[in-house]
PDB file of N, CA and C in Angstrom:
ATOM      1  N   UNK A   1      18.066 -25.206   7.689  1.00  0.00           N
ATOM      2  CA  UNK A   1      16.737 -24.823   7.242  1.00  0.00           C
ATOM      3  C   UNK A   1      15.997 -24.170   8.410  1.00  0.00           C
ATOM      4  N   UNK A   2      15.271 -23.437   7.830  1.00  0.00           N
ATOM      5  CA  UNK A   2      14.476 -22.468   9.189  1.00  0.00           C
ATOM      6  C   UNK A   2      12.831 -22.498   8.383  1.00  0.00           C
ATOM      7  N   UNK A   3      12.235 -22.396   9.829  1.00  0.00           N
ATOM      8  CA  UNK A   3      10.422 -22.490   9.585  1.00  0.00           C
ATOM      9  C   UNK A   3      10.264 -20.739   8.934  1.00  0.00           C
ATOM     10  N   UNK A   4       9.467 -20.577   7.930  1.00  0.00           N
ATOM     11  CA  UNK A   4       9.481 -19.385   7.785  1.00  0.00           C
ATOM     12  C   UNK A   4      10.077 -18.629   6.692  1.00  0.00           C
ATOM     13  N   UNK A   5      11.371 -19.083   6.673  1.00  0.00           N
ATOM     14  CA  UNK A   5      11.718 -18.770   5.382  1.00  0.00           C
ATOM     15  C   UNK A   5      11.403 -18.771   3.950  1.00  0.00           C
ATOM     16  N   UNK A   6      11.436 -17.964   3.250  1.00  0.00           N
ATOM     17  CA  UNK A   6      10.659 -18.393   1.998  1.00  0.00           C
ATOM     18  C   UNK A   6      12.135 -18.775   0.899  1.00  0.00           C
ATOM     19  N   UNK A   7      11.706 -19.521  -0.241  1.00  0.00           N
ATOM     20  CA  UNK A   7      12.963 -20.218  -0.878  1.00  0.00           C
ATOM     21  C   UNK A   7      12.308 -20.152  -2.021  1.00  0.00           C
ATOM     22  N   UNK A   8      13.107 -19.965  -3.215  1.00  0.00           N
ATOM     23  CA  UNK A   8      12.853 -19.955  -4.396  1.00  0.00           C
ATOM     24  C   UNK A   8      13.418 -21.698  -5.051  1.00  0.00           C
ATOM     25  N   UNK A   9      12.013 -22.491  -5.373  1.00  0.00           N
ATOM     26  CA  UNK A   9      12.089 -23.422  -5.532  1.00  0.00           C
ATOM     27  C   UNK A   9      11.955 -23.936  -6.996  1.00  0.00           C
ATOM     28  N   UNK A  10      12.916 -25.204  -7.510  1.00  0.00           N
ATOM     29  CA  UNK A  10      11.981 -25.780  -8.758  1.00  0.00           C
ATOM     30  C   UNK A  10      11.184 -26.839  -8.667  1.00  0.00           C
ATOM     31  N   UNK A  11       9.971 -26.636  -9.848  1.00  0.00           N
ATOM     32  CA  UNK A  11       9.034 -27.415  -9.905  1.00  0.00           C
ATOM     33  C   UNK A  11       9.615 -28.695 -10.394  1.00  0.00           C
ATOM     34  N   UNK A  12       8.996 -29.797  -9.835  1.00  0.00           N
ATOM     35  CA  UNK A  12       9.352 -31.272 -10.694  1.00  0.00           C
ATOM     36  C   UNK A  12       8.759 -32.061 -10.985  1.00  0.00           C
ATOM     37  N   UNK A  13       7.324 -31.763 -10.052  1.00  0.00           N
ATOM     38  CA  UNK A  13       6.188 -32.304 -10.819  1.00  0.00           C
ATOM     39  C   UNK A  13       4.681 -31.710  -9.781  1.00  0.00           C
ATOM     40  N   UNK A  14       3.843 -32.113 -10.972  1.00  0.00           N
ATOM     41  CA  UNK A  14       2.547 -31.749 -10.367  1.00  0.00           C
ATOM     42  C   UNK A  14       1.755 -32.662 -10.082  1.00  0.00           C
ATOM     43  N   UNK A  15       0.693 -33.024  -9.205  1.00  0.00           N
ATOM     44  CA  UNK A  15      -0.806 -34.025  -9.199  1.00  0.00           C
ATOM     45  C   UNK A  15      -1.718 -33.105  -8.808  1.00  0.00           C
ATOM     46  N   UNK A  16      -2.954 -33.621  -8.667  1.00  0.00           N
ATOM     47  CA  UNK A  16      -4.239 -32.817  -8.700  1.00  0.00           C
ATOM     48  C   UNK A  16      -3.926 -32.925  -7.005  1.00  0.00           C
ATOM     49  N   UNK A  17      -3.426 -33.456  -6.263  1.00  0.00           N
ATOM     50  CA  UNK A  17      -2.984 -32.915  -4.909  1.00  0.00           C
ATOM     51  C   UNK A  17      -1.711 -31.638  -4.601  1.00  0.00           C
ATOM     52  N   UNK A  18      -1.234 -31.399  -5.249  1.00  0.00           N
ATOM     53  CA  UNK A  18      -0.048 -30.883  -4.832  1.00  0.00           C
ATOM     54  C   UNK A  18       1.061 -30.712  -5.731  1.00  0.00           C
ATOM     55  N   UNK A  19       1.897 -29.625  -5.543  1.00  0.00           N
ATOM     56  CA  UNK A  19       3.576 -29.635  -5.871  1.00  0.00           C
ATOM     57  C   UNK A  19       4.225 -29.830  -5.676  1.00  0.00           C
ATOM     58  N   UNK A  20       4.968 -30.383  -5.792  1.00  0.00           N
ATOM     59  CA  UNK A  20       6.367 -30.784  -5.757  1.00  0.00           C
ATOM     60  C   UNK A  20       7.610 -30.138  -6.373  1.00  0.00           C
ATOM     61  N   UNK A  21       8.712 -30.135  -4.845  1.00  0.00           N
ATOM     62  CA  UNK A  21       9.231 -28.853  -5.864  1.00  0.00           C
ATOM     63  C   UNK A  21      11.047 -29.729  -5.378  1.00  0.00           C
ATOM     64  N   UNK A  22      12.043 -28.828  -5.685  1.00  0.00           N
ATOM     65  CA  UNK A  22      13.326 -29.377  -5.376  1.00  0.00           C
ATOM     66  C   UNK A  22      13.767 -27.857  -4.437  1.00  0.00           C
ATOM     67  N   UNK A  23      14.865 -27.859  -3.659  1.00  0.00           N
ATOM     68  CA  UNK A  23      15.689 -26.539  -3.256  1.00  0.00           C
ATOM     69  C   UNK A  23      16.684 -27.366  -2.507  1.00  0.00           C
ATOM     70  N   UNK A  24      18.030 -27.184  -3.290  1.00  0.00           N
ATOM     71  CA  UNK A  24      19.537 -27.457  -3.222  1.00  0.00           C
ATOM     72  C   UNK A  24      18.951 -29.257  -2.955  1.00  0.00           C
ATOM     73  N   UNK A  25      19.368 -29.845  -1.624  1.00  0.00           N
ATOM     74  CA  UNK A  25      19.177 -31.750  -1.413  1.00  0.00           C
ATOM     75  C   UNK A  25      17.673 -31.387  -1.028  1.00  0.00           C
ATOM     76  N   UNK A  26      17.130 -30.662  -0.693  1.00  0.00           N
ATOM     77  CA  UNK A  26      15.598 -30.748  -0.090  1.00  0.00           C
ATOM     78  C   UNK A  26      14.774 -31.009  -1.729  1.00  0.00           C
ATOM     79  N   UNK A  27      13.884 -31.650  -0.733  1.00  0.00           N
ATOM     80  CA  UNK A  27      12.699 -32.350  -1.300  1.00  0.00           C
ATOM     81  C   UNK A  27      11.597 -31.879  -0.882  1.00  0.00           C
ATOM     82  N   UNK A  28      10.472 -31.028  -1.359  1.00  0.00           N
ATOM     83  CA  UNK A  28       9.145 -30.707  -0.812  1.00  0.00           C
ATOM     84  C   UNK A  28       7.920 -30.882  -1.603  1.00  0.00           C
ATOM     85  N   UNK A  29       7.044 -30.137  -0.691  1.00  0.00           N
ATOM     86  CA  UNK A  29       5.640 -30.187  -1.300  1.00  0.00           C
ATOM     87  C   UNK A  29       4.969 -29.186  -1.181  1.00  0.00           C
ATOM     88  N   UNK A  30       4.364 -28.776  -1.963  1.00  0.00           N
ATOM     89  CA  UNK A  30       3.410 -27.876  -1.745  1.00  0.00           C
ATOM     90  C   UNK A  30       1.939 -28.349  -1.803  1.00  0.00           C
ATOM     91  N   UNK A  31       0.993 -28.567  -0.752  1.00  0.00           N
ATOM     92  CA  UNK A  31      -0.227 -29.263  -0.784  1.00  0.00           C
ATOM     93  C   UNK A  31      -1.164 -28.166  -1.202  1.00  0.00           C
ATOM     94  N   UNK A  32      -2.096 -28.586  -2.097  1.00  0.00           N
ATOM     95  CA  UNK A  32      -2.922 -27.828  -3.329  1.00  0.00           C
ATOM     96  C   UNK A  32      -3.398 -26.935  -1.936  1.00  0.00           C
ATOM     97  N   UNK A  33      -3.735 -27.309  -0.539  1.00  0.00           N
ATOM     98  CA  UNK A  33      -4.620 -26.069   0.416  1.00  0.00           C
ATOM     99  C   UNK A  33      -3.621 -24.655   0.453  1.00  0.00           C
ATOM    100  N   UNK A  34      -2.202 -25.062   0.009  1.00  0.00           N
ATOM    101  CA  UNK A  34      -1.275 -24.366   0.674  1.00  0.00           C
ATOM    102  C   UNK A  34      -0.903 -23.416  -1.173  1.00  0.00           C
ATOM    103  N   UNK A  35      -1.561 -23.695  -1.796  1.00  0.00           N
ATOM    104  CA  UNK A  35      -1.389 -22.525  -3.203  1.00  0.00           C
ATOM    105  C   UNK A  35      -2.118 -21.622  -3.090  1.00  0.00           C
ATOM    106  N   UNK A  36      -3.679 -21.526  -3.105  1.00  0.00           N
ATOM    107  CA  UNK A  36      -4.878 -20.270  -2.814  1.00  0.00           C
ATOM    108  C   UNK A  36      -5.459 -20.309  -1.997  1.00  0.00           C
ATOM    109  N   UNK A  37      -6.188 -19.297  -1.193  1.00  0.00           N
ATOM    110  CA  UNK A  37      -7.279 -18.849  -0.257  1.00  0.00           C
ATOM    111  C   UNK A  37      -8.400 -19.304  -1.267  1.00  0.00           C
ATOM    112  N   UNK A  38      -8.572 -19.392  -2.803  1.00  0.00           N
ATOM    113  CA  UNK A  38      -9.839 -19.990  -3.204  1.00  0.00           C
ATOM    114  C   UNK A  38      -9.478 -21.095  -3.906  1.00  0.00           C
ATOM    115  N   UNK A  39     -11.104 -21.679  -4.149  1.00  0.00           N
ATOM    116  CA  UNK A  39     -10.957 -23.198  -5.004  1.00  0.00           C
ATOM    117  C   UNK A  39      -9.738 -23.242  -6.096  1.00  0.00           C
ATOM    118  N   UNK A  40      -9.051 -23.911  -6.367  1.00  0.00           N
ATOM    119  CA  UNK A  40      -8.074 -24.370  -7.401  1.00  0.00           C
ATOM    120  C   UNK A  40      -8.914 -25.689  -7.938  1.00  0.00           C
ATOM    121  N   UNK A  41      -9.551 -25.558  -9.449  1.00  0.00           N
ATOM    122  CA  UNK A  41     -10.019 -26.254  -9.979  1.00  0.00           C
ATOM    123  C   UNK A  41      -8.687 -27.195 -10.746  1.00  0.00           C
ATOM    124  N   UNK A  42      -7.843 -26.492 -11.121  1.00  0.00           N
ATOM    125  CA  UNK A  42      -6.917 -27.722 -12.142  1.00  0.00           C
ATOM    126  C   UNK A  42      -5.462 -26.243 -11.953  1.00  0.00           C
ATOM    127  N   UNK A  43      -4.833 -27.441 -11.014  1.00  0.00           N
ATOM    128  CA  UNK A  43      -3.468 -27.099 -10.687  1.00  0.00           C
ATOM    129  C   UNK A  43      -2.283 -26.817 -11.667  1.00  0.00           C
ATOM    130  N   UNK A  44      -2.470 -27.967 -12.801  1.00  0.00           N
ATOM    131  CA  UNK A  44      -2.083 -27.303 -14.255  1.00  0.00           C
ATOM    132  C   UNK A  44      -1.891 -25.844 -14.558  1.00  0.00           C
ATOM    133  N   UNK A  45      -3.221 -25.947 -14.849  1.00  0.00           N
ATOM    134  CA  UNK A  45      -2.757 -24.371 -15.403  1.00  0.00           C
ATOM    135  C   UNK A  45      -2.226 -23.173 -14.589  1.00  0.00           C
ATOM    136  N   UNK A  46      -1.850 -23.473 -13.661  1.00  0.00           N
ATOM    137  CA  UNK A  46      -1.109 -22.295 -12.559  1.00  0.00           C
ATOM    138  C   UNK A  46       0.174 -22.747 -12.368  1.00  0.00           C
ATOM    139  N   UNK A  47       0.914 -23.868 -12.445  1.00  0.00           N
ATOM    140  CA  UNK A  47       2.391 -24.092 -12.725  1.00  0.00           C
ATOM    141  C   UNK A  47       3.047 -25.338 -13.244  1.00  0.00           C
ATOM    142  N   UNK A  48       4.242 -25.133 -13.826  1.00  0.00           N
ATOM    143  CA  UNK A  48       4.298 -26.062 -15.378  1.00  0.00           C
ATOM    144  C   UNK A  48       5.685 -26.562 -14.418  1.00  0.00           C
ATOM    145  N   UNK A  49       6.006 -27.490 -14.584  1.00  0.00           N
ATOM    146  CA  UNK A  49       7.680 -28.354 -14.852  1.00  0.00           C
ATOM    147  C   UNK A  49       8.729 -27.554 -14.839  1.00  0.00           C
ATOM    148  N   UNK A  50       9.624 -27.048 -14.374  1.00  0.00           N
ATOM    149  CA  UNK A  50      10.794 -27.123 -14.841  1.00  0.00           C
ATOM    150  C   UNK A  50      10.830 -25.357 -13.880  1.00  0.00           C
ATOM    151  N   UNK A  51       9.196 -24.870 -13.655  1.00  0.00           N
ATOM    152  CA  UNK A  51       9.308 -23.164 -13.221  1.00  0.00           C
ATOM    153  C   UNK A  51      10.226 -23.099 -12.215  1.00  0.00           C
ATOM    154  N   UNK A  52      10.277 -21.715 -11.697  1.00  0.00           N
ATOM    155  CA  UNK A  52      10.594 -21.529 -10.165  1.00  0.00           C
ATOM    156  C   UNK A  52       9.340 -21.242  -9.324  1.00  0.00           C
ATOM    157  N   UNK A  53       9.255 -21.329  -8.084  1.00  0.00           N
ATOM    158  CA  UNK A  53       8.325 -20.449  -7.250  1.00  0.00           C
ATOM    159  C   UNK A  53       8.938 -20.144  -5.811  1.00  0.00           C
ATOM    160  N   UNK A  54       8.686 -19.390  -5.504  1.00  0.00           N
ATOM    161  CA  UNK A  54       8.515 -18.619  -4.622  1.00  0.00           C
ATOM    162  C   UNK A  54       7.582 -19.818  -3.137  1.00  0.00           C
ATOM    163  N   UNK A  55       8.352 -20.383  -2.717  1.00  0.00           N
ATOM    164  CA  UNK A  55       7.099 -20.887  -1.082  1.00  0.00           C
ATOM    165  C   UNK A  55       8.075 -20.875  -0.174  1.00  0.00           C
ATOM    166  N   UNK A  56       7.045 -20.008   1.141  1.00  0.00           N
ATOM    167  CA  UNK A  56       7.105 -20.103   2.364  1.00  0.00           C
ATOM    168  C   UNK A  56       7.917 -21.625   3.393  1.00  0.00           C
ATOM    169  N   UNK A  57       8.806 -21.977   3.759  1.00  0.00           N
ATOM    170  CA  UNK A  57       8.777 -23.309   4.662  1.00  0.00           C
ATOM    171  C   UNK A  57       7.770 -23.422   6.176  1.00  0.00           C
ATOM    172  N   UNK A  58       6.583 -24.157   5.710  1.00  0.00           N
ATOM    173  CA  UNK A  58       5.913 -24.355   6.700  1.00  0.00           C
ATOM    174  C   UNK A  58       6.249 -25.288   8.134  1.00  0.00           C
ATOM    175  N   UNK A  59       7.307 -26.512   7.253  1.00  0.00           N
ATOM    176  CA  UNK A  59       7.654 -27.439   8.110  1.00  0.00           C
ATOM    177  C   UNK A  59       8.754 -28.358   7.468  1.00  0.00           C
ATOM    178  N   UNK A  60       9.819 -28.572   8.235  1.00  0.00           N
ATOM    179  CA  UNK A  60      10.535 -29.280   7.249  1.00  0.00           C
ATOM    180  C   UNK A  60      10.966 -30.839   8.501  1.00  0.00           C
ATOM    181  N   UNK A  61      12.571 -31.609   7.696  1.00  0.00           N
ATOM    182  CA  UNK A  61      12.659 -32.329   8.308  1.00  0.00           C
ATOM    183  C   UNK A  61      14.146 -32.714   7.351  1.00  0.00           C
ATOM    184  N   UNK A  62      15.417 -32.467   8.281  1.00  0.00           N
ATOM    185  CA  UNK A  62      16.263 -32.680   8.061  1.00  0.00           C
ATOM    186  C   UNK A  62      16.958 -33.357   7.760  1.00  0.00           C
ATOM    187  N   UNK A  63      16.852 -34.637   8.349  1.00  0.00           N
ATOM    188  CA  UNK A  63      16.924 -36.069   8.371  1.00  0.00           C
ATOM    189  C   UNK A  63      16.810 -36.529   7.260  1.00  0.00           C
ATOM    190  N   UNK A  64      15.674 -36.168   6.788  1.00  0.00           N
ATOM    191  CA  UNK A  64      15.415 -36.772   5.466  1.00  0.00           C
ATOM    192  C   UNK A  64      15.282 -35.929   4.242  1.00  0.00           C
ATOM    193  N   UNK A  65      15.646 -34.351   4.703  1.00  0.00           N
ATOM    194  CA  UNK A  65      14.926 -33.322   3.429  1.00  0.00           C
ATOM    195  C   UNK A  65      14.218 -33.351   3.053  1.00  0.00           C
ATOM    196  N   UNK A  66      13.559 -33.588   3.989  1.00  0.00           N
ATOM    197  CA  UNK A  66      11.516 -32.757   3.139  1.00  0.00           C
ATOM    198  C   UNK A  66      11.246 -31.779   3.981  1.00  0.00           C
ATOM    199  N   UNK A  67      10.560 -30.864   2.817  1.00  0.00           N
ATOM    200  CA  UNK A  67      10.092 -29.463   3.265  1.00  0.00           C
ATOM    201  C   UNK A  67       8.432 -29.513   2.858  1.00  0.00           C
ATOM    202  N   UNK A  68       7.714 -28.849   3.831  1.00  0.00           N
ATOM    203  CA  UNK A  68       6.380 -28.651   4.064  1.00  0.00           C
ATOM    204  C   UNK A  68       6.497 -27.156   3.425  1.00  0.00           C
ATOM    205  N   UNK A  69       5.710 -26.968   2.676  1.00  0.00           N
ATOM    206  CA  UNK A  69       5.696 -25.402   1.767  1.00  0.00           C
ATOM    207  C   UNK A  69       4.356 -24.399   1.584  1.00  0.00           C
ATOM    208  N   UNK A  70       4.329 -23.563   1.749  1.00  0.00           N
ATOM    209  CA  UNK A  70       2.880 -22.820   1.405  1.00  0.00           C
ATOM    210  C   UNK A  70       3.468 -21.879  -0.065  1.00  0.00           C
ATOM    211  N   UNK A  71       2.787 -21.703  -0.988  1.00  0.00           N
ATOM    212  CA  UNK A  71       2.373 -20.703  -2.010  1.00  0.00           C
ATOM    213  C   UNK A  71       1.937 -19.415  -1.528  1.00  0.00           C
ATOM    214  N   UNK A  72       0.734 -19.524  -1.064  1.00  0.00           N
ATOM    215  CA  UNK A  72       0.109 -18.811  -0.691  1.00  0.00           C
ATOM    216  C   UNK A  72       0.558 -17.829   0.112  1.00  0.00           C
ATOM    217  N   UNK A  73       1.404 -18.539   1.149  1.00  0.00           N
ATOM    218  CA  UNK A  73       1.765 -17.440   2.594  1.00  0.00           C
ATOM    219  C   UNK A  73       3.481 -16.574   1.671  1.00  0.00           C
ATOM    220  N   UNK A  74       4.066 -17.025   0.613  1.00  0.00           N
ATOM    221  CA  UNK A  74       4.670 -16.346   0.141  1.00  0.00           C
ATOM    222  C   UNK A  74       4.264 -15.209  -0.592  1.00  0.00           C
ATOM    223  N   UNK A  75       2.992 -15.210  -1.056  1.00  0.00           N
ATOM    224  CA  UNK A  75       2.929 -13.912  -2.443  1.00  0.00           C
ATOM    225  C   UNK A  75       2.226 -12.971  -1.214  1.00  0.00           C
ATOM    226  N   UNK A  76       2.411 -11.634  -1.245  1.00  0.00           N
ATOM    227  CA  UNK A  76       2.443  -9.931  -1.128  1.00  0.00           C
ATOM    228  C   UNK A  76       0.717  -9.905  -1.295  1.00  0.00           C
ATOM    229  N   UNK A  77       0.135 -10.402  -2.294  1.00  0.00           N
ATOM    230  CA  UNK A  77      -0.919 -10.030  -2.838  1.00  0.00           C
ATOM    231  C   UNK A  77      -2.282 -10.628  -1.730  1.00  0.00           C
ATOM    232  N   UNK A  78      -2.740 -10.872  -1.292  1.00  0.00           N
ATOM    233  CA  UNK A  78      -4.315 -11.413  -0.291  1.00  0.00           C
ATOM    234  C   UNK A  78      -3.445 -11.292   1.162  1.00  0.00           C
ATOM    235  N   UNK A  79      -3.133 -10.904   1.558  1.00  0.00           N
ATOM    236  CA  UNK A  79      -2.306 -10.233   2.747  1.00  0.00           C
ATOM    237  C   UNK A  79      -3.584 -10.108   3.810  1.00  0.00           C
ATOM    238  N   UNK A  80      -3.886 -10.782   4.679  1.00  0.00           N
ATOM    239  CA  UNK A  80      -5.172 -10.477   5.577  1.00  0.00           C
ATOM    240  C   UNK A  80      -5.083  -9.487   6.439  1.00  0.00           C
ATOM    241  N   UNK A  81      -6.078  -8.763   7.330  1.00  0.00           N
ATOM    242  CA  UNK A  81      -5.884  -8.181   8.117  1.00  0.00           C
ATOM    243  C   UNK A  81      -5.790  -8.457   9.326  1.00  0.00           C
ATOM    244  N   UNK A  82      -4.886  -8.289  10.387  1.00  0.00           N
ATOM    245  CA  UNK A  82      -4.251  -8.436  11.290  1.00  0.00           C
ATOM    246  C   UNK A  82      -5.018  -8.137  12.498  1.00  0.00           C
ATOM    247  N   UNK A  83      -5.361  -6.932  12.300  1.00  0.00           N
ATOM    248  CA  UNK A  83      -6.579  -6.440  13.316  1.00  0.00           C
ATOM    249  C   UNK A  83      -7.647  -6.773  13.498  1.00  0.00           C
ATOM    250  N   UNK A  84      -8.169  -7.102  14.626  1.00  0.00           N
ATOM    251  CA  UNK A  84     -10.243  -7.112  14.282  1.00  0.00           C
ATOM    252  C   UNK A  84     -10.546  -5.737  14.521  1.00  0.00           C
ATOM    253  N   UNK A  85     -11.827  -6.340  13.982  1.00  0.00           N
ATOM    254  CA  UNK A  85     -12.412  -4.467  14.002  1.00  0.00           C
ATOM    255  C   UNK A  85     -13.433  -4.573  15.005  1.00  0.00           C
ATOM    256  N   UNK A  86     -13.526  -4.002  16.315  1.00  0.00           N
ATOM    257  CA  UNK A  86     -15.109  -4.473  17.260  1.00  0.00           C
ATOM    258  C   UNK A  86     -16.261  -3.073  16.656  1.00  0.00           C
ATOM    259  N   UNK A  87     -17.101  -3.721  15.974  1.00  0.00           N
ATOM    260  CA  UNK A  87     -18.327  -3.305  15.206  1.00  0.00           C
ATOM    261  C   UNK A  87     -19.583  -3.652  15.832  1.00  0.00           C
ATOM    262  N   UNK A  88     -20.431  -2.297  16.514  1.00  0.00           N
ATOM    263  CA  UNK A  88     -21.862  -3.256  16.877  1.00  0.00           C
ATOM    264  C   UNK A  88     -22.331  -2.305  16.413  1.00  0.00           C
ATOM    265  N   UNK A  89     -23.001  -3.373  15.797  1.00  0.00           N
ATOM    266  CA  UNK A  89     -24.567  -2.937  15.093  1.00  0.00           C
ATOM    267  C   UNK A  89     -25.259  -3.686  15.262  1.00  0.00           C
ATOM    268  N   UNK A  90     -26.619  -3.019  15.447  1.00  0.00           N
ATOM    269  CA  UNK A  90     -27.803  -3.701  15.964  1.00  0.00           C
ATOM    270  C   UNK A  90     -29.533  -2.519  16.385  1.00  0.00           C
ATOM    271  N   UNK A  91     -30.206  -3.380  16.835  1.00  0.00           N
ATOM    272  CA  UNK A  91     -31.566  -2.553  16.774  1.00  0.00           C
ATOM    273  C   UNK A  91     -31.065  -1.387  17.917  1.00  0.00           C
ATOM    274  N   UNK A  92     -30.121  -0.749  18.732  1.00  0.00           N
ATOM    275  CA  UNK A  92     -29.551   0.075  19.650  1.00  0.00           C
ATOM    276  C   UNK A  92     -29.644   0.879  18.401  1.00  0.00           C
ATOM    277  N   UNK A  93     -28.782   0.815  17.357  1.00  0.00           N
ATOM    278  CA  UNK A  93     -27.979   1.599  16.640  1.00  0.00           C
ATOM    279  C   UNK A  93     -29.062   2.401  16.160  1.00  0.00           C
ATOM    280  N   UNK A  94     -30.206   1.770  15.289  1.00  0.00           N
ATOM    281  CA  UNK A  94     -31.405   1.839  14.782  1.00  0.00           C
ATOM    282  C   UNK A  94     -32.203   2.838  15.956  1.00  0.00           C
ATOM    283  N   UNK A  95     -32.486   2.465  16.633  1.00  0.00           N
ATOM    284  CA  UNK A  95     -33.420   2.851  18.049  1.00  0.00           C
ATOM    285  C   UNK A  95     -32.702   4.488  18.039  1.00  0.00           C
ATOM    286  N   UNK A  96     -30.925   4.540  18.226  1.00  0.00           N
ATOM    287  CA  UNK A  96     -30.519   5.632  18.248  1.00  0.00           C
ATOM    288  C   UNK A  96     -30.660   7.278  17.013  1.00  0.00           C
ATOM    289  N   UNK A  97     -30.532   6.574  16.043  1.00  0.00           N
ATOM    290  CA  UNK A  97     -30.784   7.291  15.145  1.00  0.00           C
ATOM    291  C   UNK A  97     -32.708   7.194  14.432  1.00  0.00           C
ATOM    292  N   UNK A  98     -33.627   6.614  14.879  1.00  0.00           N
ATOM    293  CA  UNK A  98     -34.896   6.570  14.119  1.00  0.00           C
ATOM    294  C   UNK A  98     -35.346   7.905  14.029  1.00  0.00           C
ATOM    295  N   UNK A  99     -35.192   8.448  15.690  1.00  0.00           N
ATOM    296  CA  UNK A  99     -36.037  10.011  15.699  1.00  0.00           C
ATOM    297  C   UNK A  99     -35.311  11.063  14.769  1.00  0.00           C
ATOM    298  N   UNK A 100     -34.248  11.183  14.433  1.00  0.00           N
ATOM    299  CA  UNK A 100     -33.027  12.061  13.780  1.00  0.00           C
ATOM    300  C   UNK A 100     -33.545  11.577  12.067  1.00  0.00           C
ATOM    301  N   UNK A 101     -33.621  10.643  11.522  1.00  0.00           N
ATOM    302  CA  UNK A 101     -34.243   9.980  10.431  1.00  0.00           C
ATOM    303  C   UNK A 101     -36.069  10.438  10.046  1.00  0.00           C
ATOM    304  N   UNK A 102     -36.645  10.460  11.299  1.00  0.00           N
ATOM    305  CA  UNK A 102     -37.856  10.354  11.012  1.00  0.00           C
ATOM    306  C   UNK A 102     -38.045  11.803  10.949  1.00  0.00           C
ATOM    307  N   UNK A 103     -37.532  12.980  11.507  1.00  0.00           N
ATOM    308  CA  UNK A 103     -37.744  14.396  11.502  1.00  0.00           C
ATOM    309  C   UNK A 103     -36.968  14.860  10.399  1.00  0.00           C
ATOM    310  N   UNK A 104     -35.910  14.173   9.547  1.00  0.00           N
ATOM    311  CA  UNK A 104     -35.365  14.740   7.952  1.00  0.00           C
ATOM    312  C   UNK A 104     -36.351  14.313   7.062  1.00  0.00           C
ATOM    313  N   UNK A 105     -36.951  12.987   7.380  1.00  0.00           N
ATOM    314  CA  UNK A 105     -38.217  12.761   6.411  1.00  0.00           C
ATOM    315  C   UNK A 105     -38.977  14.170   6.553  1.00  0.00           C
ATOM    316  N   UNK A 106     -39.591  14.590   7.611  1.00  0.00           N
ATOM    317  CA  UNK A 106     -40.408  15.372   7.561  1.00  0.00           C
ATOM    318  C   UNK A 106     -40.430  16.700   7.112  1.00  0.00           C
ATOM    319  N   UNK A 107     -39.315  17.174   7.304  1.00  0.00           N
ATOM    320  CA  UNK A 107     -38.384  18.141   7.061  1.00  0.00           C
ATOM    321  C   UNK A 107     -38.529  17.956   5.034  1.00  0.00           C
ATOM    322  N   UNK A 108     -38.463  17.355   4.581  1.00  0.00           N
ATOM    323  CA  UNK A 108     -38.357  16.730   3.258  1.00  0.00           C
ATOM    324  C   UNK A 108     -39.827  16.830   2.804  1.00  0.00           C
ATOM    325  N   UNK A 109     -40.719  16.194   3.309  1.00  0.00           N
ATOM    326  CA  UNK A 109     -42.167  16.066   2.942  1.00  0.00           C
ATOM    327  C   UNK A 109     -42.545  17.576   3.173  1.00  0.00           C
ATOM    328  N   UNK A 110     -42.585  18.278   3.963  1.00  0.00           N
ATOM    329  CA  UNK A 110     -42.997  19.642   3.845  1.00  0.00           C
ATOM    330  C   UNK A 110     -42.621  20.544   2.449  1.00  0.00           C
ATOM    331  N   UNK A 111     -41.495  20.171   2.148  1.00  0.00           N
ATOM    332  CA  UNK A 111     -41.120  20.466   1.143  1.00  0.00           C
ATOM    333  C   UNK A 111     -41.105  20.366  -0.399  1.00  0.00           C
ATOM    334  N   UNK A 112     -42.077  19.586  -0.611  1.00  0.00           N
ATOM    335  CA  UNK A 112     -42.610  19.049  -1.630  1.00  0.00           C
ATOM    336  C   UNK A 112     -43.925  19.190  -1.761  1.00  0.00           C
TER     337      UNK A 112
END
């Protein structure tokens, strides 16, 4: 088993904490933080008994076959961005552009 890998797992049961899933002798979980980036009101209705899914191995343990699993870090789809962006804005920015702003107003009011 390797950290990282993602495994196509079956479901075997659900609680309002978490999934539980099977892959080959491993035994895991998927903890409800580790399905969405948002609230999950009722874990139900997002996966049933018997499915497959798709999770990430966050952490496992050989010894005994349990696997630590994410949902989340497997699906393509909310993919974050990697980069920061350095953004300043502030009363500079404002200060820089007021006079350039205040002479198109005027430019405008003459014109009317």
């Amino acid at each position: 088993m390797e950290k990282g890998i993602i495994l196509s797992c079956k479901i075997t049961g659900i609680q309002s904490y978490g999934v539980f899933v099977e892959y080959e002798d491993y035994q895991g979980l998927i903890h409800i933080s580790e399905v969405s980036d948002r609230f999950v009101a009722d874990i139900n209705k997002l996966f049933n008994v018997g499915d497959f899914v798709n999770a990430k191995v966050i952490d496992f343990d050989d010894a005994t076959k349990k696997l630590q699993l994410s949902y989340k870090q497997a699906q393509q789809v909310n993919q974050r961005v990697s980069q920061q962006v350095d953004i300043k804005i502030g009363f500079r920015s404002i200060e820089k552009k007021r006079n350039e702003w205040i002479n198109q107003k005027k430019e405008e009011i003459k014109w009317v």
